[in-house]
N, C-alpha and C. Protein backbone atom coordinates (compact mmCIF):
# COMPACT_ATOMS: atom_id res chain seq x y z
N UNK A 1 -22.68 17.62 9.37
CA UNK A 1 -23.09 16.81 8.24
C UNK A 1 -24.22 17.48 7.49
N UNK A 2 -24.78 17.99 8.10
CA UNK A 2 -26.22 18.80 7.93
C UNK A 2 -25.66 19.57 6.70
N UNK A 3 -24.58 20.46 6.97
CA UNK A 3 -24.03 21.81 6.53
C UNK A 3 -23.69 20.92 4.73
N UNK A 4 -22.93 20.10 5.10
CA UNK A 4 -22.19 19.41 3.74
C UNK A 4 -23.04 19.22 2.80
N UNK A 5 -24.67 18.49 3.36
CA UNK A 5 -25.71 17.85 2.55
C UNK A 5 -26.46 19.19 2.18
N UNK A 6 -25.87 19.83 2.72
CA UNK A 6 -27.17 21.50 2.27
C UNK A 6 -25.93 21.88 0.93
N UNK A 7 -24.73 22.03 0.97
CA UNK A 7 -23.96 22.60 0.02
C UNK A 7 -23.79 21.92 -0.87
N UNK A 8 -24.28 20.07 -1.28
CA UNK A 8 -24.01 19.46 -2.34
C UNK A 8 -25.26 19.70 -2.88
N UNK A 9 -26.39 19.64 -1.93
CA UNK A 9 -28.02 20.07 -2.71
C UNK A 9 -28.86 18.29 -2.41
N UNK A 10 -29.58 18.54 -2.37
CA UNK A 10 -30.44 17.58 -1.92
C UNK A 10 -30.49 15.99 -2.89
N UNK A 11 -30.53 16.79 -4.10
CA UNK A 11 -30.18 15.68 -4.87
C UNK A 11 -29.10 15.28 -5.98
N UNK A 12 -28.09 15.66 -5.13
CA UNK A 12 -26.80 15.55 -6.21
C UNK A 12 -25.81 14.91 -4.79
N UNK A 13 -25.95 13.61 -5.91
CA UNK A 13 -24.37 12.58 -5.24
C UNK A 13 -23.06 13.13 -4.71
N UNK A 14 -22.63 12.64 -3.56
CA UNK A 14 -21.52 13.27 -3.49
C UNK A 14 -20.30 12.96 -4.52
N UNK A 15 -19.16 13.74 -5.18
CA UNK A 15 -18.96 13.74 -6.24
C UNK A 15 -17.22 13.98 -5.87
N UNK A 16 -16.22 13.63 -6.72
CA UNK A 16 -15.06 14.21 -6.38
C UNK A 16 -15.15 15.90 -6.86
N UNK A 17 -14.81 16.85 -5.62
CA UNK A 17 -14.51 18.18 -5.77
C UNK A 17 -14.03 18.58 -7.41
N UNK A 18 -14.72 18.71 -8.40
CA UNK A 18 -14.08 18.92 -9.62
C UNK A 18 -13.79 20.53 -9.88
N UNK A 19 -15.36 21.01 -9.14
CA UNK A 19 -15.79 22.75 -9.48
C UNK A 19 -14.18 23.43 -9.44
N UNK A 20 -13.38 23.11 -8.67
CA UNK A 20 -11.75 23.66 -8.65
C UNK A 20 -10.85 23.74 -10.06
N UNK A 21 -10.99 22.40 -10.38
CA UNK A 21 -10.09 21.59 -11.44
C UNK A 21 -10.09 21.96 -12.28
N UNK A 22 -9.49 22.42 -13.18
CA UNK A 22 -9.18 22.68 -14.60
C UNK A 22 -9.82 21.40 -15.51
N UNK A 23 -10.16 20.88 -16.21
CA UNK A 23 -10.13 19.27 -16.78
C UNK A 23 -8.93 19.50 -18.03
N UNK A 24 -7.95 19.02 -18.04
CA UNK A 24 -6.61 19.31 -19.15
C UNK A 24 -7.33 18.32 -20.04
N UNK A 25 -6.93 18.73 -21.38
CA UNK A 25 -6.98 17.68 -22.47
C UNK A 25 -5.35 17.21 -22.51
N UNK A 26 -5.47 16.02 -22.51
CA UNK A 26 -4.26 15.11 -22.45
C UNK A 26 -3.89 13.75 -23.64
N UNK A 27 -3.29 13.38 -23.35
CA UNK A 27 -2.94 12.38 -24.69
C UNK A 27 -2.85 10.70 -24.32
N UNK A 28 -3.53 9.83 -24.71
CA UNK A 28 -3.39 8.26 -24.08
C UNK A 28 -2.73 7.86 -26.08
N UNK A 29 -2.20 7.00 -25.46
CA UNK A 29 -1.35 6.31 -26.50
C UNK A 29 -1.56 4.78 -26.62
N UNK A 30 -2.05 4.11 -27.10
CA UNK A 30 -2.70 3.11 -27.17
C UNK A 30 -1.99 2.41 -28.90
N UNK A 31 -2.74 2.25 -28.92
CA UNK A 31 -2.37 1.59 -30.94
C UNK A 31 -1.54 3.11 -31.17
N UNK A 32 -2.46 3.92 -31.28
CA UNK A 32 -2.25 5.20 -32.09
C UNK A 32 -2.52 6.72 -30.59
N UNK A 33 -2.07 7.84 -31.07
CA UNK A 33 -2.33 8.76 -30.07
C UNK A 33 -3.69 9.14 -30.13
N UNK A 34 -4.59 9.61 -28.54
CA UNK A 34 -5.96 9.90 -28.87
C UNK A 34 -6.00 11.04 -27.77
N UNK A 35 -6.93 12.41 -27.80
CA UNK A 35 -7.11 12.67 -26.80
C UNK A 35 -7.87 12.16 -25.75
N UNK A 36 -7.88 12.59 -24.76
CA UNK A 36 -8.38 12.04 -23.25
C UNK A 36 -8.48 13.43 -22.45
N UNK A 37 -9.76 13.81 -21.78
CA UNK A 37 -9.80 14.63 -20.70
C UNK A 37 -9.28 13.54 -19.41
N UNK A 38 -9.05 14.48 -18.50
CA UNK A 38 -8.56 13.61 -17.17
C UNK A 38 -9.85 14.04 -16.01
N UNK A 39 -10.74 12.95 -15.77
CA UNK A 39 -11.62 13.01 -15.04
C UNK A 39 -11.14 12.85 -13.44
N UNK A 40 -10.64 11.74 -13.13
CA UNK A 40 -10.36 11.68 -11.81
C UNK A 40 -8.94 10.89 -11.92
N UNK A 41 -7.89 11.19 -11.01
CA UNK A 41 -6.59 10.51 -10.68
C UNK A 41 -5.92 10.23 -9.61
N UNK A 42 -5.81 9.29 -8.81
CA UNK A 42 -5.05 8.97 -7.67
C UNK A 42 -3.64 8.46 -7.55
N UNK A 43 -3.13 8.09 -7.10
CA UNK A 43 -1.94 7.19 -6.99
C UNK A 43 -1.99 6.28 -7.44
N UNK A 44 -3.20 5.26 -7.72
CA UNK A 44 -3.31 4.05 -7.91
C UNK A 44 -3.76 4.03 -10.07
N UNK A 45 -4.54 5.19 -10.04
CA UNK A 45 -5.17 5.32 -11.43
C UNK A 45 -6.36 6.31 -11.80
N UNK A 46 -6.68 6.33 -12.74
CA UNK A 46 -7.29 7.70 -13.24
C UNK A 46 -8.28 7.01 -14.17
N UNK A 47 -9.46 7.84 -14.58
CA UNK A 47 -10.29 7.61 -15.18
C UNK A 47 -10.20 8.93 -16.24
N UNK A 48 -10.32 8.06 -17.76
CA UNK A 48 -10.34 9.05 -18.73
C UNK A 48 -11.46 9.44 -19.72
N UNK A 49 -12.25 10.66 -19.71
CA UNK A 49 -12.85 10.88 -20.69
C UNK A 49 -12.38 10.49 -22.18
N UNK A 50 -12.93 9.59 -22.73
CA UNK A 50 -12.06 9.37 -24.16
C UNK A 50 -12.51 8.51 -25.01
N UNK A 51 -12.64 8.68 -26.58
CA UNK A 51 -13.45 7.67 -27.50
C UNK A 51 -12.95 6.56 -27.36
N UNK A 52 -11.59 6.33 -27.17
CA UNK A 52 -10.44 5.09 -27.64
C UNK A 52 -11.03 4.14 -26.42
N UNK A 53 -10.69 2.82 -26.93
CA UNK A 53 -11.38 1.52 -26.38
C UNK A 53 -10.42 0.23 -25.97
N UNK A 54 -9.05 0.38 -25.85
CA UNK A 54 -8.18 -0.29 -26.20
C UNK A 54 -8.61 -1.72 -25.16
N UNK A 55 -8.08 -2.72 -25.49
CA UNK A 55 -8.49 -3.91 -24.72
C UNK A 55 -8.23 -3.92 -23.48
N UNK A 56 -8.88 -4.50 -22.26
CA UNK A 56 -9.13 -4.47 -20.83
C UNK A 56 -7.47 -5.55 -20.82
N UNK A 57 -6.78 -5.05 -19.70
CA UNK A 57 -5.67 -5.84 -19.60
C UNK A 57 -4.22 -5.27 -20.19
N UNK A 58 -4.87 -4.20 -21.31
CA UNK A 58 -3.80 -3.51 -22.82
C UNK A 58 -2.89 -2.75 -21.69
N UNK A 59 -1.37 -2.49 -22.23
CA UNK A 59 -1.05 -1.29 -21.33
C UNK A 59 -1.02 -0.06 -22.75
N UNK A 60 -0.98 1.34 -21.97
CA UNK A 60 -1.43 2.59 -22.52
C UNK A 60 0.05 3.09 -21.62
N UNK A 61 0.04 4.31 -22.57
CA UNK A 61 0.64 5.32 -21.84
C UNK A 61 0.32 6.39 -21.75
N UNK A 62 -0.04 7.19 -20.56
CA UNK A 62 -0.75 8.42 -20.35
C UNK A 62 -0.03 9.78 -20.38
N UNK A 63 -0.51 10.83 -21.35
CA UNK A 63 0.67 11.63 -21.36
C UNK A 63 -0.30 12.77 -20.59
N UNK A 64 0.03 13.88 -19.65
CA UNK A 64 -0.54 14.97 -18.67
C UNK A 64 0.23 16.28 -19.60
N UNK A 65 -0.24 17.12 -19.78
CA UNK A 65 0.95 18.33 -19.70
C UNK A 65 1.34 18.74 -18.86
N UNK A 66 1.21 18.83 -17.82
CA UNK A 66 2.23 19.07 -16.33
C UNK A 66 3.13 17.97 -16.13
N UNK A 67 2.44 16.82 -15.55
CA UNK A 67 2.88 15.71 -15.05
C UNK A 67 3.92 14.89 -15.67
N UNK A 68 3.68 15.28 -16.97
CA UNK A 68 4.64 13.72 -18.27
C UNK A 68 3.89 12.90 -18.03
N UNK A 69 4.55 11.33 -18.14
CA UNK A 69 3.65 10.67 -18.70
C UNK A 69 4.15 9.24 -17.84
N UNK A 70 2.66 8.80 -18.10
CA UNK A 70 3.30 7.13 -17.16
C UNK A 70 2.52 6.34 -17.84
N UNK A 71 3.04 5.05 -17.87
CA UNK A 71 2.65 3.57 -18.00
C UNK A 71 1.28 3.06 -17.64
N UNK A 72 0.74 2.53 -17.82
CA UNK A 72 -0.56 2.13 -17.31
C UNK A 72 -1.48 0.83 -17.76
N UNK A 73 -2.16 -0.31 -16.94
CA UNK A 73 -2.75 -1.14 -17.51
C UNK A 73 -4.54 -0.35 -17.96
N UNK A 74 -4.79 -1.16 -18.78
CA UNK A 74 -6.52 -1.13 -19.29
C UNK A 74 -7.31 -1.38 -17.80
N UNK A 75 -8.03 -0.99 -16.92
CA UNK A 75 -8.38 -1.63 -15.89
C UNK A 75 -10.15 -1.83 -16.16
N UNK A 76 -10.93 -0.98 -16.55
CA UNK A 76 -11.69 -0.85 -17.18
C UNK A 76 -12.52 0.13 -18.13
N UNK A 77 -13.53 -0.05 -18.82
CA UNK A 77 -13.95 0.53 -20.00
C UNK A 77 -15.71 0.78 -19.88
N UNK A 78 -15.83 1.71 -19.90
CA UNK A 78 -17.22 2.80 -19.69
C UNK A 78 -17.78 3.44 -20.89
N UNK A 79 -18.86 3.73 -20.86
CA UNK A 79 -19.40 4.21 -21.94
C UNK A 79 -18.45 5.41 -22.60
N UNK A 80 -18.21 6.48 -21.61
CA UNK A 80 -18.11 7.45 -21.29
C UNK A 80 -16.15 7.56 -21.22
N UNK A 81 -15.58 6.39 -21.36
CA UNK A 81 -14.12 6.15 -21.26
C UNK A 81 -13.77 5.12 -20.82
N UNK A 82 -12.15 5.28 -20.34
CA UNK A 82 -11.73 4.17 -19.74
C UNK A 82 -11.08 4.51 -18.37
N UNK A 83 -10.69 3.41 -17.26
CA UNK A 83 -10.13 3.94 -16.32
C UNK A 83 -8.63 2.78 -16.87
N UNK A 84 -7.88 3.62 -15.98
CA UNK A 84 -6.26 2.53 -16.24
C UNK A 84 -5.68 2.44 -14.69
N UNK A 85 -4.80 1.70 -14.70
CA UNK A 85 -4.61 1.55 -13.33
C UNK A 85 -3.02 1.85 -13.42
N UNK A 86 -2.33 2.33 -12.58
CA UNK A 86 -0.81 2.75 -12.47
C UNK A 86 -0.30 1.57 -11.54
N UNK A 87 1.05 1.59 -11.31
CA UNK A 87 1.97 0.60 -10.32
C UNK A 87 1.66 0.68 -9.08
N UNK A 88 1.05 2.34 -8.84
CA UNK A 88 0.72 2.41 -7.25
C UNK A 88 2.26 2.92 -6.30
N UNK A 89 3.34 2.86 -6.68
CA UNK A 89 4.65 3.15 -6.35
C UNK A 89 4.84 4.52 -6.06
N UNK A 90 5.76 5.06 -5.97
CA UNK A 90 6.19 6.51 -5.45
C UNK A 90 6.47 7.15 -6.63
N UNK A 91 6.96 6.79 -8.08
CA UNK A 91 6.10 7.47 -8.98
C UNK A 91 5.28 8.06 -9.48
N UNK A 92 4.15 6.61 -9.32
CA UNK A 92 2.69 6.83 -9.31
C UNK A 92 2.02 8.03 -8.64
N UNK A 93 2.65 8.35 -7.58
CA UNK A 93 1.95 8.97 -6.87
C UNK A 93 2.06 10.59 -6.73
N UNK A 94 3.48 10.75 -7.13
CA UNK A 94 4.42 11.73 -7.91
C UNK A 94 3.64 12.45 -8.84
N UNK A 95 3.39 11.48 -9.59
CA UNK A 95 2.31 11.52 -11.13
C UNK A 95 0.56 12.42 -10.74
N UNK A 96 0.73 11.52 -9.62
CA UNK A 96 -0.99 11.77 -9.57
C UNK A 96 -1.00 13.22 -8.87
N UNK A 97 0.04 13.29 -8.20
CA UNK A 97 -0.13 14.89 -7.21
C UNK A 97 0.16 16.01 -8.10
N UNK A 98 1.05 15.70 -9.49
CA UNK A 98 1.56 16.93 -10.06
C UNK A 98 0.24 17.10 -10.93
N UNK A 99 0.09 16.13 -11.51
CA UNK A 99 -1.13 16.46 -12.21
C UNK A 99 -2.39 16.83 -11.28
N UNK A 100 -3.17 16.74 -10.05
CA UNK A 100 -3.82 17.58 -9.42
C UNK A 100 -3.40 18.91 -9.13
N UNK A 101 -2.30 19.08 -8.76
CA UNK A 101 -1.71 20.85 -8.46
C UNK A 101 -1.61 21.16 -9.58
N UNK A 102 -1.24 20.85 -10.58
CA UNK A 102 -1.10 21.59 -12.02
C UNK A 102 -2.84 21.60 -12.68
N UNK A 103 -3.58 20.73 -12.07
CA UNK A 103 -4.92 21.27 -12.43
C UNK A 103 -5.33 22.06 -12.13
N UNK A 104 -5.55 22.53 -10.70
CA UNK A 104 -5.50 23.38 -9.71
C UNK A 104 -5.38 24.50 -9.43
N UNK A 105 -4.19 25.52 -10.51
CA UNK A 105 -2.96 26.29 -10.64
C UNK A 105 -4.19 27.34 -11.56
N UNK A 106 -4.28 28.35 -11.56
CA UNK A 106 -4.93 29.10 -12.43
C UNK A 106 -3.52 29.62 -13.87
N UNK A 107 -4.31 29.69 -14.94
CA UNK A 107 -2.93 30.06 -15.57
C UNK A 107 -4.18 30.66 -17.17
């Protein structure tokens, strides 16, 4: 544990592993198309860097350039973006892995 807290640094939160990740600019579709960086994504939902504000509850559709694109509710809304939430299904999850390995991928 010692080792982990010496390599994040004394005062920096532990954080999802990003230093790897590519961050893709991607597309959310809401009223109108907007970009979105892709900050973090699981099976369940992703959090998006992005101006657009669409209403808590709204569904969006998230477009990846690797991944394509999925469905998604408004789940919540941050200064800084929004997060959306997916079905959680074997899609979902489909979704969330291609788009991490295709972040991943040097190119």
């Amino acid at each position: 544990m010692a080792a982990v807290h010496q390599l994040r640094g004394s005062n920096t939160a532990p954080t999802m592993a990003t230093q790897w990740r590519r961050r893709r600019m991607c597309l959310l579709v809401a009223d109108t198309p907007v970009p979105a960086a892709l900050r973090d994504i699981s099976g369940s939902g992703a959090f998006l860097e992005t101006n657009a504000r669409p209403a808590l509850q709204s569904m969006v559709r998230f477009h990846h350039p690797d991944a394509g694109f999925i469905d998604a509710r408004v789940d919540g809304i941050a200064n800084d973006g929004i997060r959306i939430a997916f079905s959680g299904d074997s899609a979902s999850v489909a979704f969330a892995l291609t788009a991490i390995t295709a972040d991943m991928t040097q190119s």
